[in-house]
Protein backbone atom coordinates (compact mmCIF):
# COMPACT_ATOMS: atom_id res chain seq x y z
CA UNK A 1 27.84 91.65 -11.19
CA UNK A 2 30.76 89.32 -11.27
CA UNK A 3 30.99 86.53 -12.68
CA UNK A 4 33.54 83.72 -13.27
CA UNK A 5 32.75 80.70 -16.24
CA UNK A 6 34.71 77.82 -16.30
CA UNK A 7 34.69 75.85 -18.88
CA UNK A 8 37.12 72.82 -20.90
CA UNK A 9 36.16 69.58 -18.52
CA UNK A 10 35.56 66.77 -19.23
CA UNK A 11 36.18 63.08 -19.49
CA UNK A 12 40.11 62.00 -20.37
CA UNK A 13 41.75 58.86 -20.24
CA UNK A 14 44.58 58.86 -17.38
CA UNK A 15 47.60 60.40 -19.00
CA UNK A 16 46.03 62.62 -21.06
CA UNK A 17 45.42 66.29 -21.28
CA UNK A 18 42.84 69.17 -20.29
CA UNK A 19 42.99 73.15 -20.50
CA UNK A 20 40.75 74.85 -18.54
CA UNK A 21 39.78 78.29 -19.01
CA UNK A 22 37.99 80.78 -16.48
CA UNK A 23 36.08 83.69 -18.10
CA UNK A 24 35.57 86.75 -16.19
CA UNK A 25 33.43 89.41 -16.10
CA UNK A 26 31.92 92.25 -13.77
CA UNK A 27 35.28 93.14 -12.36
CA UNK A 28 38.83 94.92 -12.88
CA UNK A 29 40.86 91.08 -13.47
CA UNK A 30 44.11 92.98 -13.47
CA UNK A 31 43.38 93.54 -9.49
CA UNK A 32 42.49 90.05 -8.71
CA UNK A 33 44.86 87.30 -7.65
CA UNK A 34 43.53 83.82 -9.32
CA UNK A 35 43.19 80.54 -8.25
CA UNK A 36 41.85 77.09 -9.17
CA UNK A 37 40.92 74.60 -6.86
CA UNK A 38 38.73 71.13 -6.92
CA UNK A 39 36.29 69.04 -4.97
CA UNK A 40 35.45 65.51 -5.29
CA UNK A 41 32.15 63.53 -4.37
CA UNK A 42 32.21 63.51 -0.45
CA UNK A 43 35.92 65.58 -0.12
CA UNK A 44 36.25 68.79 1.30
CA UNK A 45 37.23 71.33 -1.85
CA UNK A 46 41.03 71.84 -1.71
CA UNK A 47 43.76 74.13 -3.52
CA UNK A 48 45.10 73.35 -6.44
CA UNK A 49 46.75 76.41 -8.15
CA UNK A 50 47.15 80.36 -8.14
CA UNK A 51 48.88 82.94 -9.79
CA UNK A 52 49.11 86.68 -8.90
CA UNK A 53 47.34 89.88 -10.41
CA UNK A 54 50.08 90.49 -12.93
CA UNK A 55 51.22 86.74 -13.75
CA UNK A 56 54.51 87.00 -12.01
CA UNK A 57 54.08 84.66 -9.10
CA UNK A 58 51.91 81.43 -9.02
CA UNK A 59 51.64 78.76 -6.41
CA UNK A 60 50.51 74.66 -6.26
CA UNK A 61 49.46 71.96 -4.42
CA UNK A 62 52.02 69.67 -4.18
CA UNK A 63 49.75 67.04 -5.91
CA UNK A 64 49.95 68.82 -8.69
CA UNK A 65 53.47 70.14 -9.22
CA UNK A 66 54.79 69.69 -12.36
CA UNK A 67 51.78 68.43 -14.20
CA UNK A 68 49.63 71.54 -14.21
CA UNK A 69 50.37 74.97 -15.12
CA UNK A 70 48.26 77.99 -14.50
CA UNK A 71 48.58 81.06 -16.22
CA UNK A 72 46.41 84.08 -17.25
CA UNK A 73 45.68 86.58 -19.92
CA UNK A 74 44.97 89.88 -18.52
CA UNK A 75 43.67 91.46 -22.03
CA UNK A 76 41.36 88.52 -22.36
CA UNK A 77 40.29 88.66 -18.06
CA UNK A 78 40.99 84.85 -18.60
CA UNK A 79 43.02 82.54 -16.56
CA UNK A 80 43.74 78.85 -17.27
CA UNK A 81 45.03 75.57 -16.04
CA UNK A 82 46.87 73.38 -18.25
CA UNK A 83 46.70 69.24 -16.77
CA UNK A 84 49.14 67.23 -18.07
CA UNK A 85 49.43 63.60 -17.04
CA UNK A 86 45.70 63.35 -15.77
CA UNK A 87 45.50 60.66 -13.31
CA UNK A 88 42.23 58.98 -11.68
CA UNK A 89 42.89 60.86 -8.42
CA UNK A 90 42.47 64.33 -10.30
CA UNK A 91 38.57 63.45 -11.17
CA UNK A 92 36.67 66.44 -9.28
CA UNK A 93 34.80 69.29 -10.35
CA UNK A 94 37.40 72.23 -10.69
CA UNK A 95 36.09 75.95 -9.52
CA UNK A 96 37.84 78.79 -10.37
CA UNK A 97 38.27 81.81 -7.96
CA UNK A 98 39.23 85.52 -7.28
CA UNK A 99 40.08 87.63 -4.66
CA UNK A 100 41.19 90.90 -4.48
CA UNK A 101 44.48 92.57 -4.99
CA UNK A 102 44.86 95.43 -2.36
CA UNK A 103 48.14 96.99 -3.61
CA UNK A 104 49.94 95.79 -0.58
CA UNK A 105 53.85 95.07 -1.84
CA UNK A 106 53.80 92.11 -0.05
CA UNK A 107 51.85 89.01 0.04
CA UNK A 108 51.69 85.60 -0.66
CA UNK A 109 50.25 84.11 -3.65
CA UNK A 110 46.63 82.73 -1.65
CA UNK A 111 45.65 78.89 -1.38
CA UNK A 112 42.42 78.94 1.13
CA UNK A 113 39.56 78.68 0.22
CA UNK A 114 38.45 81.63 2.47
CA UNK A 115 40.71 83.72 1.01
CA UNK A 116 38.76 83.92 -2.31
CA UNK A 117 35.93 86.59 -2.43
CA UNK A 118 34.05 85.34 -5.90
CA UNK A 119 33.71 81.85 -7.31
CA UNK A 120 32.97 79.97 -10.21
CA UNK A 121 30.19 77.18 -10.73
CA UNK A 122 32.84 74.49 -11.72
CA UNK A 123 33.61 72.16 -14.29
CA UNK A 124 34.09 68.77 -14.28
CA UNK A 125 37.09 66.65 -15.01
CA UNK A 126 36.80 62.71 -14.90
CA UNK A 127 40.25 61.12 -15.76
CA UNK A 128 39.17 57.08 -16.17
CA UNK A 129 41.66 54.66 -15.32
C-alpha cells in the first residue's frame, strides 16, 4: 500500500521559514517523479514544485521561484520543500505527490495535478501577516 506523510506545517510569521518533508512508503521512490502542490480554502489545488526520479531536474510555479527549493533523498524515499520568505498568499494546505517514472528518456518534469497517481493527506502552512 502506498503511502505518502507530509509533515513540517505550520503557523510562521511572513518572512519566515518552513521545511517540509514527504515520507514514503509502499513503493520503489527511485521510480517516481515528485511533486508538491497546495490548496487554499475555496481555490482550486495548484502546482507548486517537482523534481525528477533521480534529483536532476526540478520544476516551479512561478509564484514560487526563488523562495522554495525542493529536493529529495532517495536512500531516505523522502522529498522536501524548503519556503523561504513565507508570505500571507502561501497559507494553504500543501500535498505532496507521486507519479510514476516509465523509463522513457524524455519527459518533462510534471506540474498537473492529473498527472500524479498517489497523494498525500497534506499539511498545513499559515504564514500571518
Amino acid at each position: 500500500q502506498v503511502q505518502l506523510v507530509e509533515s513540517g506545517g505550520g503557523l510562521v510569521q511572513a518572512g519566515g521559514s518552513l521545511r517540509l518533508s514527504c515520507a514514503a512508503s509502499g513503493l520503489t521512490f527511485s521510480r517516481y517523479h515528485m511533486g508538491w502542490f497546495r490548496q487554499a480554502p475555496g481555490k482550486e489545488r495548484e502546482f507548486v514544485a517537482a523534481i525528477d526520479w533521480r534529483g536532476g531536474s526540478t520544476r516551479y510555479a512561478d509564484s514560487v521561484k526563488g523562495r522554495f527549493t525542493i529536493s529529495r533523498d532517495n536512500a531516505k524515499n523522502t522529498v522536501y520543500l524548503q519556503m523561504n520568505s513565507l508570505k500571507p498568499e502561501d497559507t494553504a494546505v500543501y500535498y505532496c505527490a507521486a507519479r510514476y517514472y516509465s523509463g522513457s528518456t524524455s519527459y518533462t518534469v510534471p506540474s498537473r495535478v492529473y498527472d500524479y497517481n498517489y497523494w498525500g493527506q497534506g499539511t498545513q502552512v499559515t504564514v500571518s501577516s
